[in-house]
PDB file of N, CA and C in Angstrom:
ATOM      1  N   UNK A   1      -7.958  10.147  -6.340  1.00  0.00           N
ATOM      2  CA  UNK A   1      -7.095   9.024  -6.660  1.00  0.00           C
ATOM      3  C   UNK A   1      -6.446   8.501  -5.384  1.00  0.00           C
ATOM      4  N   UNK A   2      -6.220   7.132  -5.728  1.00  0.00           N
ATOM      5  CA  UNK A   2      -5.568   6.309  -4.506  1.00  0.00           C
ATOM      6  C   UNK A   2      -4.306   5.625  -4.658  1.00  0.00           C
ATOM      7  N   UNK A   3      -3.154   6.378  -4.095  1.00  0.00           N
ATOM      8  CA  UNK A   3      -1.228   5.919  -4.826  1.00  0.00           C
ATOM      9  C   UNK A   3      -1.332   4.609  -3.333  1.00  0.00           C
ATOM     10  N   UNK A   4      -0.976   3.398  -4.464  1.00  0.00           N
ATOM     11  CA  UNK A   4      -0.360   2.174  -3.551  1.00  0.00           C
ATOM     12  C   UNK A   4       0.958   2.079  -3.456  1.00  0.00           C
ATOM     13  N   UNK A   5       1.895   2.545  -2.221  1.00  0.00           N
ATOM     14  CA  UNK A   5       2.749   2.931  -1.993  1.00  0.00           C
ATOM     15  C   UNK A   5       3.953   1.532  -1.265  1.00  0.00           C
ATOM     16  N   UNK A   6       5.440   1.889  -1.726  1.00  0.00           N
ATOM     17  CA  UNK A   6       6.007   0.667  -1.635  1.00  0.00           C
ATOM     18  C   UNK A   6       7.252   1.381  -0.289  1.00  0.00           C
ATOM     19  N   UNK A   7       7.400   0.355   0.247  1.00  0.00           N
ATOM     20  CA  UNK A   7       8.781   0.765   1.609  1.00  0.00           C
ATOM     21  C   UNK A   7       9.088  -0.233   1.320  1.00  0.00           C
ATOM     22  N   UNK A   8      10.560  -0.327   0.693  1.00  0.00           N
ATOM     23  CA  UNK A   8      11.863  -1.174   0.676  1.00  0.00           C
ATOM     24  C   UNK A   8      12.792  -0.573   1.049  1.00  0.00           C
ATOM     25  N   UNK A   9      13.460  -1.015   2.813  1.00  0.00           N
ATOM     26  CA  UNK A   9      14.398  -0.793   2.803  1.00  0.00           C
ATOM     27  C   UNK A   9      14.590   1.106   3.237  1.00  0.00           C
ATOM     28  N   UNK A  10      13.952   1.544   3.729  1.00  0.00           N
ATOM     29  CA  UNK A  10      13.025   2.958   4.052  1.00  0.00           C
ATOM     30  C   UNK A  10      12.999   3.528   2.932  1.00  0.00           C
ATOM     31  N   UNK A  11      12.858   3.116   1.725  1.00  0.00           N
ATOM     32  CA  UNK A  11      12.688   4.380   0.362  1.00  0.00           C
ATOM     33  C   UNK A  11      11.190   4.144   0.199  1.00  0.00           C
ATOM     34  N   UNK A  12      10.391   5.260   0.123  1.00  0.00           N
ATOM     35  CA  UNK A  12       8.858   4.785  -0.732  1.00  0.00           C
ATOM     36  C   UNK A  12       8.980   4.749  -1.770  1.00  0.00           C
ATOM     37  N   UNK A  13       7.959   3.964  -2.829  1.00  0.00           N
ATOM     38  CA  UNK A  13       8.094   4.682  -4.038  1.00  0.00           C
ATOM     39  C   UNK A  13       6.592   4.461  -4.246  1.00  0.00           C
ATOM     40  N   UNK A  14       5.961   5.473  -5.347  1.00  0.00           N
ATOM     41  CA  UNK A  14       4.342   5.081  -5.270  1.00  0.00           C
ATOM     42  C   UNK A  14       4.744   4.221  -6.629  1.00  0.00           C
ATOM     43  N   UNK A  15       3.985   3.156  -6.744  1.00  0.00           N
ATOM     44  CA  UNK A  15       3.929   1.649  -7.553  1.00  0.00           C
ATOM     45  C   UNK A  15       2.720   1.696  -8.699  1.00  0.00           C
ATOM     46  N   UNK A  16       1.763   2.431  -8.223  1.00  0.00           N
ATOM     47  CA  UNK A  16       0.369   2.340  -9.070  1.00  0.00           C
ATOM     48  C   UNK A  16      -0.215   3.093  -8.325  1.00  0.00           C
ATOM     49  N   UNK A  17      -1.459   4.165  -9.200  1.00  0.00           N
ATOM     50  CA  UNK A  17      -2.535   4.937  -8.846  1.00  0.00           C
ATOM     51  C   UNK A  17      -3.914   4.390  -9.060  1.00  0.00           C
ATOM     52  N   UNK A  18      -5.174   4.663  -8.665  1.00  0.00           N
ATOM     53  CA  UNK A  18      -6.274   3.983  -8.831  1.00  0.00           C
ATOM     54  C   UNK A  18      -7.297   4.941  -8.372  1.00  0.00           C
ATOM     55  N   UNK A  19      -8.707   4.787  -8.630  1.00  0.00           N
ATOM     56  CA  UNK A  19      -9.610   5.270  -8.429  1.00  0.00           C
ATOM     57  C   UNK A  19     -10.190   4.786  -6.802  1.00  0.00           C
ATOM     58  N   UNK A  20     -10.817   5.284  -6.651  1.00  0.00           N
ATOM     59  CA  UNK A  20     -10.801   5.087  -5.324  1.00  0.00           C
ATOM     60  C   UNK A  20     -11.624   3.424  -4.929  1.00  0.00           C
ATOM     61  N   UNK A  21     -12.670   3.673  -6.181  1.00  0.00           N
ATOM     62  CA  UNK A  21     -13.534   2.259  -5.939  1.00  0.00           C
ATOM     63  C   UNK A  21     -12.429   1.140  -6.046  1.00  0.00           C
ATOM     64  N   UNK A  22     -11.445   1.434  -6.448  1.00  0.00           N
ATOM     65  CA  UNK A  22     -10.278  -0.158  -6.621  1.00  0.00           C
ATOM     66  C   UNK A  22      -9.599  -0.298  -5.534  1.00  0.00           C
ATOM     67  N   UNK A  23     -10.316   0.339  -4.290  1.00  0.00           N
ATOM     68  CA  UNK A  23      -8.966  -0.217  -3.731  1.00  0.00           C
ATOM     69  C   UNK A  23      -8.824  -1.236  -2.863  1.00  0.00           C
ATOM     70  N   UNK A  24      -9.839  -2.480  -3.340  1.00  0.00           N
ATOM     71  CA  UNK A  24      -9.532  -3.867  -2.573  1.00  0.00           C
ATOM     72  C   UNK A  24      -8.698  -3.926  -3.492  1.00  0.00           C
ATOM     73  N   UNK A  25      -8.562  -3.930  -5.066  1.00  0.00           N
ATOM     74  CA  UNK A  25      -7.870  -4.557  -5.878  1.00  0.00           C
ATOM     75  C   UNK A  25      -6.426  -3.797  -5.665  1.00  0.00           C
ATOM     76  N   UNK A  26      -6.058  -2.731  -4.921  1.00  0.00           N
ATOM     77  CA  UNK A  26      -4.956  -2.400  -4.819  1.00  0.00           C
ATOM     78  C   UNK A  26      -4.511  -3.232  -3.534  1.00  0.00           C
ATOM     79  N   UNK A  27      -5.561  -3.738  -2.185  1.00  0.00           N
ATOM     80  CA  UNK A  27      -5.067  -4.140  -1.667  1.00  0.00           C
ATOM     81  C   UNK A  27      -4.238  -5.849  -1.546  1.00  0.00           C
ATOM     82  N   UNK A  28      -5.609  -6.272  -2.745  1.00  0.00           N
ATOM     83  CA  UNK A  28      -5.200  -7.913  -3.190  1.00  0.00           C
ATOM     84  C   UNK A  28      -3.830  -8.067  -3.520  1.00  0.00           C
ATOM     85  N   UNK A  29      -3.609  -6.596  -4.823  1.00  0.00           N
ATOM     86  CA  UNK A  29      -2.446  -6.846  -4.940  1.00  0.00           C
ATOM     87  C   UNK A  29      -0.691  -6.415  -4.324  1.00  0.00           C
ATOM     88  N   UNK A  30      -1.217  -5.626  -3.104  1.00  0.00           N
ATOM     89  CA  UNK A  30      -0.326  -5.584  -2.233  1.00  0.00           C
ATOM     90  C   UNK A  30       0.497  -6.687  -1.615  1.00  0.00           C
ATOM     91  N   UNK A  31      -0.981  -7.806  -1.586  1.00  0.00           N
ATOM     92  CA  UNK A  31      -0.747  -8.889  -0.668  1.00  0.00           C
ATOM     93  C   UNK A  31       0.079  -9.751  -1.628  1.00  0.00           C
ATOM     94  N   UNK A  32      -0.133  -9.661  -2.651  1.00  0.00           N
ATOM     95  CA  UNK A  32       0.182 -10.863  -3.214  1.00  0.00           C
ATOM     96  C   UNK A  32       2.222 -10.216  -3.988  1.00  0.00           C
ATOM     97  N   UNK A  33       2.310  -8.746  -4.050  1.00  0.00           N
ATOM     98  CA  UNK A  33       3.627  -8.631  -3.600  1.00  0.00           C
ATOM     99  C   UNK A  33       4.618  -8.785  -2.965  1.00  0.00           C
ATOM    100  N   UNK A  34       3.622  -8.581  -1.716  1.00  0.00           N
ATOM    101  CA  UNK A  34       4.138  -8.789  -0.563  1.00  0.00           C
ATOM    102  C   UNK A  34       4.973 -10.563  -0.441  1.00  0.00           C
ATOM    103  N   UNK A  35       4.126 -11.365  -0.549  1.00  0.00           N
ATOM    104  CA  UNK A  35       3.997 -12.755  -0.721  1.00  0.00           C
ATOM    105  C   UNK A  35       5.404 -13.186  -1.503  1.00  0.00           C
ATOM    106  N   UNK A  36       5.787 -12.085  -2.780  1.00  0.00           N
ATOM    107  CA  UNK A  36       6.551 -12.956  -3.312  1.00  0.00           C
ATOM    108  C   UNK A  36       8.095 -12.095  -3.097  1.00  0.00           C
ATOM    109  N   UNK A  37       7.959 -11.279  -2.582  1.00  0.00           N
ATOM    110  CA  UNK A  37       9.094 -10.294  -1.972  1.00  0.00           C
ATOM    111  C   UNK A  37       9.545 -11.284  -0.199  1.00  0.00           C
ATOM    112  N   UNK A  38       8.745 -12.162  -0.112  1.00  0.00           N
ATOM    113  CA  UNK A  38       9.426 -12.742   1.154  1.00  0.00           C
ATOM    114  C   UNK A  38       9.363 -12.023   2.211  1.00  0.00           C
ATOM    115  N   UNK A  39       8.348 -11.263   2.251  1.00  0.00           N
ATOM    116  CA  UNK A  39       8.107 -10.144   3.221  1.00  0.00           C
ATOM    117  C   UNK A  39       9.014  -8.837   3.665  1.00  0.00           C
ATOM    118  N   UNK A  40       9.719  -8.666   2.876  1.00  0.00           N
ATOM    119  CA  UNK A  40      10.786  -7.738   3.165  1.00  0.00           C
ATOM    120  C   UNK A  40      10.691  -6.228   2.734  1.00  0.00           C
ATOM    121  N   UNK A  41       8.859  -6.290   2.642  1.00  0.00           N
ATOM    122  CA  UNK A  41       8.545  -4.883   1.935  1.00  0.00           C
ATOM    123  C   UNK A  41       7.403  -4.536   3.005  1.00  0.00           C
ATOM    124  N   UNK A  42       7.048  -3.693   3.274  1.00  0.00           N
ATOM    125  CA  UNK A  42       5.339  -2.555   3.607  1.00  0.00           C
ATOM    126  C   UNK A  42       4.644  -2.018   2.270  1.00  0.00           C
ATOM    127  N   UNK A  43       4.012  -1.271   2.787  1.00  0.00           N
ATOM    128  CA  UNK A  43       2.741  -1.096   1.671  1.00  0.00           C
ATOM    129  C   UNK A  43       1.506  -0.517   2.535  1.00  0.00           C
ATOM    130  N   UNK A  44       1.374   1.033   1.676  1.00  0.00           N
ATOM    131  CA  UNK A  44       0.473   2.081   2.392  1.00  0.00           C
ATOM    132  C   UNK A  44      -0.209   2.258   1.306  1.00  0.00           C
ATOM    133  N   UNK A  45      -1.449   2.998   1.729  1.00  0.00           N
ATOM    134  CA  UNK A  45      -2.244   3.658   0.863  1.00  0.00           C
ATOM    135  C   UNK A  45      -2.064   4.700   0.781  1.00  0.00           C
ATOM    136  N   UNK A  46      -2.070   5.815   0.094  1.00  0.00           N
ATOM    137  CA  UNK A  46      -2.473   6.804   0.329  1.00  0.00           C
ATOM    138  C   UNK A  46      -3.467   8.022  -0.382  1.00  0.00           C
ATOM    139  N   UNK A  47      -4.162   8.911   0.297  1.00  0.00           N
ATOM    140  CA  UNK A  47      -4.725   9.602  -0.933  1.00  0.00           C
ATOM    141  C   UNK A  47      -3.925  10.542  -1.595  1.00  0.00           C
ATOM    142  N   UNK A  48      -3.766  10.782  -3.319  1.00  0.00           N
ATOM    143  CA  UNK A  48      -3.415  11.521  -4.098  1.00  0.00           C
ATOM    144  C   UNK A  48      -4.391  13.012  -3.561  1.00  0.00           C
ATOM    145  N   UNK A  49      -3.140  13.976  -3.462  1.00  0.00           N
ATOM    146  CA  UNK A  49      -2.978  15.272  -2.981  1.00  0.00           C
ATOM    147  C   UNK A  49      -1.826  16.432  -2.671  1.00  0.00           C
ATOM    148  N   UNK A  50      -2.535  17.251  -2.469  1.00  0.00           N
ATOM    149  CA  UNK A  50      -1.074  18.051  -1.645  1.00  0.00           C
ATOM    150  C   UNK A  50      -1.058  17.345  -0.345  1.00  0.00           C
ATOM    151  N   UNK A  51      -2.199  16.793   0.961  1.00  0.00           N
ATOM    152  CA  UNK A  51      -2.104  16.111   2.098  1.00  0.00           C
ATOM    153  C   UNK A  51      -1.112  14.968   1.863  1.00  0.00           C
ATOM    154  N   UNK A  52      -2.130  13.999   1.247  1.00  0.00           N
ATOM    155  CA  UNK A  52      -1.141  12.635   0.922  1.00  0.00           C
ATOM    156  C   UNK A  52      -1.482  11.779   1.999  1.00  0.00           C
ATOM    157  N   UNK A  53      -2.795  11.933   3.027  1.00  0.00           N
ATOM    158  CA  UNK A  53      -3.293  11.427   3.764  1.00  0.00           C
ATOM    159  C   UNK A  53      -3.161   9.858   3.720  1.00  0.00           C
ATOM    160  N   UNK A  54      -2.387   9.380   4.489  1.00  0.00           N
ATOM    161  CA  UNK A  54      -2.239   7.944   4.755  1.00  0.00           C
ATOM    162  C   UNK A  54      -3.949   6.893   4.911  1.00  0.00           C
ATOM    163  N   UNK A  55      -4.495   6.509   4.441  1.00  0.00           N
ATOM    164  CA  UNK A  55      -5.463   5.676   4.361  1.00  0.00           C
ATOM    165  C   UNK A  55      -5.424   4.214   5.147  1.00  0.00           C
ATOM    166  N   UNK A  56      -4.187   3.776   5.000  1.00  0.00           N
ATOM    167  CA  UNK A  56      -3.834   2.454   5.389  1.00  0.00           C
ATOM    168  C   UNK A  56      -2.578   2.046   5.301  1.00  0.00           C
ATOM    169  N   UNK A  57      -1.913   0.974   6.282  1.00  0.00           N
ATOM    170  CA  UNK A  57      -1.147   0.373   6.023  1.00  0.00           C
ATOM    171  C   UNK A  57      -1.232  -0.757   6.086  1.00  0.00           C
ATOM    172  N   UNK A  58       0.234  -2.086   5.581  1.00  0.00           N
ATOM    173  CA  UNK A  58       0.270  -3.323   5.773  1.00  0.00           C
ATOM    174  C   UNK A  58       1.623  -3.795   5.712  1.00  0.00           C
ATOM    175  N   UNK A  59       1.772  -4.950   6.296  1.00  0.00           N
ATOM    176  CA  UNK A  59       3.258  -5.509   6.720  1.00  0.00           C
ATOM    177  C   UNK A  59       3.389  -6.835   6.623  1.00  0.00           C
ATOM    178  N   UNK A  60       4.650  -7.531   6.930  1.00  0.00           N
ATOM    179  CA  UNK A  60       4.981  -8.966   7.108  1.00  0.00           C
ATOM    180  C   UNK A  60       4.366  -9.295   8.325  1.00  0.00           C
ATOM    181  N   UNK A  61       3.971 -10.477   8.727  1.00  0.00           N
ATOM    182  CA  UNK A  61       4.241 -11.610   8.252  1.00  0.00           C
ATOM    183  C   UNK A  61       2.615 -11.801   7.344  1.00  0.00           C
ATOM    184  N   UNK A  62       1.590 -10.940   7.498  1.00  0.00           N
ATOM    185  CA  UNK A  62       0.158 -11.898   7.022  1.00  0.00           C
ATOM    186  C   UNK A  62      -0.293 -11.136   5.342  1.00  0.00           C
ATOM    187  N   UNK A  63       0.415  -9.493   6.002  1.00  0.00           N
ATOM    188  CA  UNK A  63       0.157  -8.511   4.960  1.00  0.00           C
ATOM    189  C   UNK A  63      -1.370  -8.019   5.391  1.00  0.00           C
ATOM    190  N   UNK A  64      -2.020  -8.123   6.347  1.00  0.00           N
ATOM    191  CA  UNK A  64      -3.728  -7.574   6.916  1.00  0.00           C
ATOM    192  C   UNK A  64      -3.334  -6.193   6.793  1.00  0.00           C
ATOM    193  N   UNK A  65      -4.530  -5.789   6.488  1.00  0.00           N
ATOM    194  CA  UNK A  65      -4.650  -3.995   6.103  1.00  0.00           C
ATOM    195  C   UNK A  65      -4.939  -3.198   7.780  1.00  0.00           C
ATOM    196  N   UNK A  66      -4.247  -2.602   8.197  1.00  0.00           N
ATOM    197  CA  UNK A  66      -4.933  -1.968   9.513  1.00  0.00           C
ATOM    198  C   UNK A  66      -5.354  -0.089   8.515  1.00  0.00           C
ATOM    199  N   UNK A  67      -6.147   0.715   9.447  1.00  0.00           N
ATOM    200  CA  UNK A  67      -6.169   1.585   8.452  1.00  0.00           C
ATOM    201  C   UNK A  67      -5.929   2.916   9.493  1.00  0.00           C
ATOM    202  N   UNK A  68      -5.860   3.885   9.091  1.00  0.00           N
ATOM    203  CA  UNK A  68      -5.496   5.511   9.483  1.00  0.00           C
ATOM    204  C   UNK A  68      -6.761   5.919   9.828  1.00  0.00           C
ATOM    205  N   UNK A  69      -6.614   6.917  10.747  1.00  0.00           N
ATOM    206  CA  UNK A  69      -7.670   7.438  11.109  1.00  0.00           C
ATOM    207  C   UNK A  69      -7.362   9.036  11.327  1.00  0.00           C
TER     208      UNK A  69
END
C-alpha cells in the first residue's frame, strides 16, 4: 500500500491509502489539493510499513512530484 501524506503547518497526517498501481491518481489528486489550499500545504508519498519509506515528494508553487531514492 501507498499512504498520500499531508504537511500543514509541520503536522503530517496520512489523507488516503492506495494500491500501489494508483499512484498517478494519488498524485493528480495531490495536485489538485494542493491548488485549492493556495499552496500552503506539501504532500509525500509514502510506502505503508514498519519503514514508511518516503517514495516522493511535492510542494508550492507548481506541486511537480520529485521522488526518493
Amino acid at each position: 500500500m501507498i499512504k498520500l501524506q499531508v504537511n500543514n503547518s509541520g503536522a503530517r497526517k496520512d489523507i488516503v491509502s492506495s494500491a500501489p498501481d494508483k499512484v498517478d491518481t494519488l498524485k493528480s489528486a495531490a495536485s489538485q489539493l494542493g491548488s485549492v489550499a493556495a499552496g500552503h500545504v506539501k504532500f509525500r508519498l509514502v510506502e505503508a510499513g514498519t519503514l514508511g519509506r518516503v517514495l516522493g515528494y511535492s510542494e508550492a508553487p507548481d506541486f511537480a512530484w520529485s521522488t526518493c531514492q
